[in-house]
N, C-alpha and C. Protein backbone atom coordinates (compact mmCIF):
# COMPACT_ATOMS: atom_id res chain seq x y z
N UNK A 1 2.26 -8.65 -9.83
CA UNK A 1 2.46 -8.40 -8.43
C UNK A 1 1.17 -8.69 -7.68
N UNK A 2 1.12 -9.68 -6.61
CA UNK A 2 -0.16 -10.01 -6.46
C UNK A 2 -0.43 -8.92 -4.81
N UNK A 3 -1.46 -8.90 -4.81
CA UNK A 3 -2.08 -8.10 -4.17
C UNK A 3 -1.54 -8.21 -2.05
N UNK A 4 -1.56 -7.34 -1.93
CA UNK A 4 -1.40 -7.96 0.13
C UNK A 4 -2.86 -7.62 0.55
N UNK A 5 -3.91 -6.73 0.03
CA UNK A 5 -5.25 -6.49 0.80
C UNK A 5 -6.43 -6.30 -0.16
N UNK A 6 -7.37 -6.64 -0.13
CA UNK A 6 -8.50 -6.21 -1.24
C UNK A 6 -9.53 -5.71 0.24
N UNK A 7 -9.93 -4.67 -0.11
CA UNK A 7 -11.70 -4.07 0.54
C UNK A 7 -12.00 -3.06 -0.24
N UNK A 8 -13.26 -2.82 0.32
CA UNK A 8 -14.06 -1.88 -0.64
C UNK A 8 -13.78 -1.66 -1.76
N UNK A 9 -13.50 -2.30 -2.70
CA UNK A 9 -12.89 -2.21 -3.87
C UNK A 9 -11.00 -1.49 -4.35
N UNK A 10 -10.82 -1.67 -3.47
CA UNK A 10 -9.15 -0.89 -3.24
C UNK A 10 -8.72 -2.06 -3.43
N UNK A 11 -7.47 -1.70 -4.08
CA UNK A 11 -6.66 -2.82 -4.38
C UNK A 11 -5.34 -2.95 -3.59
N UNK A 12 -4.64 -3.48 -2.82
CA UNK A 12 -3.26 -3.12 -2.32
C UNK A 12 -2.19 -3.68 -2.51
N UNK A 13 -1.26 -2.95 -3.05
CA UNK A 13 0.10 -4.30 -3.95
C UNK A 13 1.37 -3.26 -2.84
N UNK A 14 2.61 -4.33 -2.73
CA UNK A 14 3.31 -3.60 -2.45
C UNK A 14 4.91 -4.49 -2.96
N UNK A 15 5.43 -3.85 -3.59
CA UNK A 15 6.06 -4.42 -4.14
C UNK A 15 7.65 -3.34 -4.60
N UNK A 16 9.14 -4.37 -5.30
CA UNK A 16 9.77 -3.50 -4.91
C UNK A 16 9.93 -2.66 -6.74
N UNK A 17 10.48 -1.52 -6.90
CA UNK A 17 10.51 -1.37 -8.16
C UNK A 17 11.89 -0.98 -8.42
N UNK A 18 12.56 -1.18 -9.62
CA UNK A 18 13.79 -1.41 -9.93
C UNK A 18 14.74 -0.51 -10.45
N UNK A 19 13.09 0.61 -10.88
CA UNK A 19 13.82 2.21 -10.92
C UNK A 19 14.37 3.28 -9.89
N UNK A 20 13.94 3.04 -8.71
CA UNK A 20 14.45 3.24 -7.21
C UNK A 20 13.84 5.33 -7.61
N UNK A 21 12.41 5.16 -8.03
CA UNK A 21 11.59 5.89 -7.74
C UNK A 21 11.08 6.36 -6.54
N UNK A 22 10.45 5.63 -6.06
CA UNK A 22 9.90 5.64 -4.59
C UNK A 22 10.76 5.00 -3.50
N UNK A 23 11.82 5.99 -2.98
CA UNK A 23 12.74 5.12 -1.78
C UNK A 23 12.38 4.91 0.07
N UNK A 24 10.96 5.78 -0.03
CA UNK A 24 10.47 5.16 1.22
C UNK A 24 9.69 4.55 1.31
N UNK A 25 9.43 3.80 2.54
CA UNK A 25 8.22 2.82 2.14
C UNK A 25 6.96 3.23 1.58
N UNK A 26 6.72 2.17 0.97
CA UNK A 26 4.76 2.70 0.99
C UNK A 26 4.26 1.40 -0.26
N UNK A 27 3.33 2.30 -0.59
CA UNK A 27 2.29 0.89 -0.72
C UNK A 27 1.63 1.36 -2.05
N UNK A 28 1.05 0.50 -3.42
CA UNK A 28 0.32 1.00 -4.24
C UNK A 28 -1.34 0.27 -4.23
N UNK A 29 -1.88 1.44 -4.52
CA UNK A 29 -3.25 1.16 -4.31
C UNK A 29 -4.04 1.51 -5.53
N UNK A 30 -4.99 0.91 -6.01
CA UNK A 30 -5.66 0.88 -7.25
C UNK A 30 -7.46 1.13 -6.88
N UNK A 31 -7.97 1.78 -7.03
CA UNK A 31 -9.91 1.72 -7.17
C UNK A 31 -9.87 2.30 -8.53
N UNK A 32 -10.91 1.39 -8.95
CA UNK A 32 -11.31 1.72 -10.22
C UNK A 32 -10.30 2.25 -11.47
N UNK A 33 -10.34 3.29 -12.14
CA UNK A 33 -9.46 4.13 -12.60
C UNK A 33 -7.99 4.71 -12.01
N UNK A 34 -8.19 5.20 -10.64
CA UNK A 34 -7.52 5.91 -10.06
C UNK A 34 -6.33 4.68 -9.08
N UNK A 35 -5.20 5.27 -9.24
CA UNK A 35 -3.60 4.28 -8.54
C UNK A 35 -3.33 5.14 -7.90
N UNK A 36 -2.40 5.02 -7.03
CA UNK A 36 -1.45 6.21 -5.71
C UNK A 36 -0.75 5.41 -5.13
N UNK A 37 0.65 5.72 -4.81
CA UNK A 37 1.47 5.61 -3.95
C UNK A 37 1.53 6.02 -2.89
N UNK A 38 1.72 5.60 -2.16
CA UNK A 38 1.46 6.16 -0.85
C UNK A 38 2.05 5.58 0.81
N UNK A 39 2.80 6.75 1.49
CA UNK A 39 3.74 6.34 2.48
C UNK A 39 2.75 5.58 3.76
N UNK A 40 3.37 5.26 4.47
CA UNK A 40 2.71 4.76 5.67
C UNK A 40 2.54 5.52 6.55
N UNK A 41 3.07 6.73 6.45
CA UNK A 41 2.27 8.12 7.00
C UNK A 41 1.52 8.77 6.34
N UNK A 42 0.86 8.43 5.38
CA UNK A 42 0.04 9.20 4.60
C UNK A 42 0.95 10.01 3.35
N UNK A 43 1.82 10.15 3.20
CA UNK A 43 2.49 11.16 2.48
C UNK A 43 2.15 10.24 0.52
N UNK A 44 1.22 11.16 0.07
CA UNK A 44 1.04 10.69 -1.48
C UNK A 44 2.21 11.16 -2.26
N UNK A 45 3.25 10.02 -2.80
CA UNK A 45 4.22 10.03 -3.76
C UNK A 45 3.77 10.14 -5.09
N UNK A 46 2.83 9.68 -5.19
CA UNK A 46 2.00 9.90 -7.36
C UNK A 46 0.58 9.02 -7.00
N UNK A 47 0.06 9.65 -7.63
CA UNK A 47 -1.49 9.12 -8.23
C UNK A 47 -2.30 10.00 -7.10
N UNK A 48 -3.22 9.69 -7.81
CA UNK A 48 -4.70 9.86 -6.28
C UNK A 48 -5.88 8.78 -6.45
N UNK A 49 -6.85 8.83 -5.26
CA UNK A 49 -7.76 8.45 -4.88
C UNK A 49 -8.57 9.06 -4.96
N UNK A 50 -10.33 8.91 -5.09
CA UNK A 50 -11.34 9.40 -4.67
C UNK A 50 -10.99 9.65 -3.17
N UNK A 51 -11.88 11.28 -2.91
CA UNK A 51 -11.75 11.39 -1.60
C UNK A 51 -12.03 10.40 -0.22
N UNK A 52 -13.25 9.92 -0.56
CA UNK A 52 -13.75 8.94 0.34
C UNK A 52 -12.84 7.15 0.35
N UNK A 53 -12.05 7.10 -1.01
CA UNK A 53 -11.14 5.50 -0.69
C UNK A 53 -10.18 6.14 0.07
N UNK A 54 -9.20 7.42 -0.36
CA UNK A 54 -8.11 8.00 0.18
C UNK A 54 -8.50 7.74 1.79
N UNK A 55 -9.54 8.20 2.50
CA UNK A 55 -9.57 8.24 3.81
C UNK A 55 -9.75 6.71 4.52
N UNK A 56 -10.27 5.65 3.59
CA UNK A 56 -10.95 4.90 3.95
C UNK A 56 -9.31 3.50 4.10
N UNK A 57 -8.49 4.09 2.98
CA UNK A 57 -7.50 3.84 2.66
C UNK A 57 -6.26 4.31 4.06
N UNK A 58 -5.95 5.22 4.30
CA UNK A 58 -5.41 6.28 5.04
C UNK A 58 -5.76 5.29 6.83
N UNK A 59 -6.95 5.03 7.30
CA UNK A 59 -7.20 4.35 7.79
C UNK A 59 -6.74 2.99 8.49
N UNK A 60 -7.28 2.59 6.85
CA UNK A 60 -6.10 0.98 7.01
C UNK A 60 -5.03 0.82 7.53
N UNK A 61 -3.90 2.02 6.79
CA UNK A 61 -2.78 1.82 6.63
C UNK A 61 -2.57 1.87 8.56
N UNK A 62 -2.97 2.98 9.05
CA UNK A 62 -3.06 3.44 10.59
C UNK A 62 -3.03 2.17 11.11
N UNK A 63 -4.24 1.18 10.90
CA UNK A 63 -4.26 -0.03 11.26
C UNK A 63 -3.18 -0.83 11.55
N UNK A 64 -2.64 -0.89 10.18
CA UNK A 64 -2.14 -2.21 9.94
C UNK A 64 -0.24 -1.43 9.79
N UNK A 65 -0.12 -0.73 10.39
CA UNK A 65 1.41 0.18 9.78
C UNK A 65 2.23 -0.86 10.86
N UNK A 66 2.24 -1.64 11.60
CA UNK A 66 3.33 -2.35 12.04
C UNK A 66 3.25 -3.83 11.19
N UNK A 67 2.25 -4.17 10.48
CA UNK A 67 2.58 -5.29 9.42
C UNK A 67 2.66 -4.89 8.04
N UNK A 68 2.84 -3.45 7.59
CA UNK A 68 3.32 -2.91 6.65
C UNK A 68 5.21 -2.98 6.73
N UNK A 69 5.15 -2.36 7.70
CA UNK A 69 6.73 -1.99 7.96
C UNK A 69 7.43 -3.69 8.36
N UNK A 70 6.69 -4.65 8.94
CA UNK A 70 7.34 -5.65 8.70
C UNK A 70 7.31 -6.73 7.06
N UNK A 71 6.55 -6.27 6.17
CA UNK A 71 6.31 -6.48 4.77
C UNK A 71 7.40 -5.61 4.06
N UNK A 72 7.80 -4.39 4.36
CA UNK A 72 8.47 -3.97 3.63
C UNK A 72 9.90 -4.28 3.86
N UNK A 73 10.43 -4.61 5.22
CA UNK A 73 11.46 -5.30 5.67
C UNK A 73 11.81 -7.07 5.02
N UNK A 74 10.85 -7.54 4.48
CA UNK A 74 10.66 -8.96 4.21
C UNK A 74 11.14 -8.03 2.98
N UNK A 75 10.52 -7.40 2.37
CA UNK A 75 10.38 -7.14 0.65
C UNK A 75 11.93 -7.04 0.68
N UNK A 76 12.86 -5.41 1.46
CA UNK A 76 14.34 -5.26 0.61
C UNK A 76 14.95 -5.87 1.24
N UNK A 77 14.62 -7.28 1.87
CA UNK A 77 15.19 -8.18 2.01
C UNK A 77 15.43 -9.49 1.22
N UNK A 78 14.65 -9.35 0.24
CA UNK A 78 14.51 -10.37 -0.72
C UNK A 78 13.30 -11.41 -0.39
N UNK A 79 12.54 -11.23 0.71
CA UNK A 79 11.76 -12.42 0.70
C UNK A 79 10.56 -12.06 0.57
N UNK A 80 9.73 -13.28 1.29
CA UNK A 80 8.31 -13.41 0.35
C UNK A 80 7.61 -12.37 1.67
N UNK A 81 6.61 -11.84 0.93
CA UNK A 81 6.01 -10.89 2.23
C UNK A 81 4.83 -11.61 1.94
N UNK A 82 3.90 -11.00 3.16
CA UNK A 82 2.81 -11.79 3.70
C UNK A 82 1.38 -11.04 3.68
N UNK A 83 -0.09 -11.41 3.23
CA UNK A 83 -1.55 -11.20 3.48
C UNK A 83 -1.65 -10.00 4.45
N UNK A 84 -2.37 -9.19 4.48
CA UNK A 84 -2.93 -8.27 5.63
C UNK A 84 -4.27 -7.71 5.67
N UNK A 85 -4.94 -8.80 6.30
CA UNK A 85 -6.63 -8.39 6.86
C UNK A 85 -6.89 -6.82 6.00
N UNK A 86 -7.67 -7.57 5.61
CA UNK A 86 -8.86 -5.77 5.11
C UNK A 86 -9.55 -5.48 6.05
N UNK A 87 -10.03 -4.12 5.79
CA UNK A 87 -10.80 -3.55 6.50
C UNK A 87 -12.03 -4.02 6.56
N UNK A 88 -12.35 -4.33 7.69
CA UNK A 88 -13.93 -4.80 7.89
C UNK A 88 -15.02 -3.93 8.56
């Protein structure tokens, strides 16, 4: 699953999964050791973050939550979703 954002070392995949685990949107994120799921309101479904990616993370999402929600509309739609600027 290739990535939609890389900064500060965060990784951001969003992708669909087939166990119908996680049924609202959101997004998986990887630093270092530590993965999390996580809604586009903030709401953590599994994993965690260091305190300081979580916020830095949390952030982003604030940013960028109207080209999330149009990525996730592309996704259970079957198509290809699209890049989203890191945090600079």
């Amino acid at each position: 699953m290739p990535a939609i954002s890389l900064f500060y070392g965060i990784i951001v995949r969003m992708f669909k999964e087939n166990n119908e685990r996680h049924n609202l949107p959101h997004i998986h994120a990887k630093y270092n050791e530590y993965e999390i799921a996580i809604t586009f309101d903030g709401k953590i479904l599994e994993g965690e973050l260091p305190i300081k990616q979580l916020k830095i993370l949390q952030v982003w999402i604030t940013i960028h939550e109207e080209d999330l929600k149009a990525n996730w509309e592309l996704l259970i739609n079957g198509e290809q979703i699209f890049k989203i600027d890191p945090l600079k």
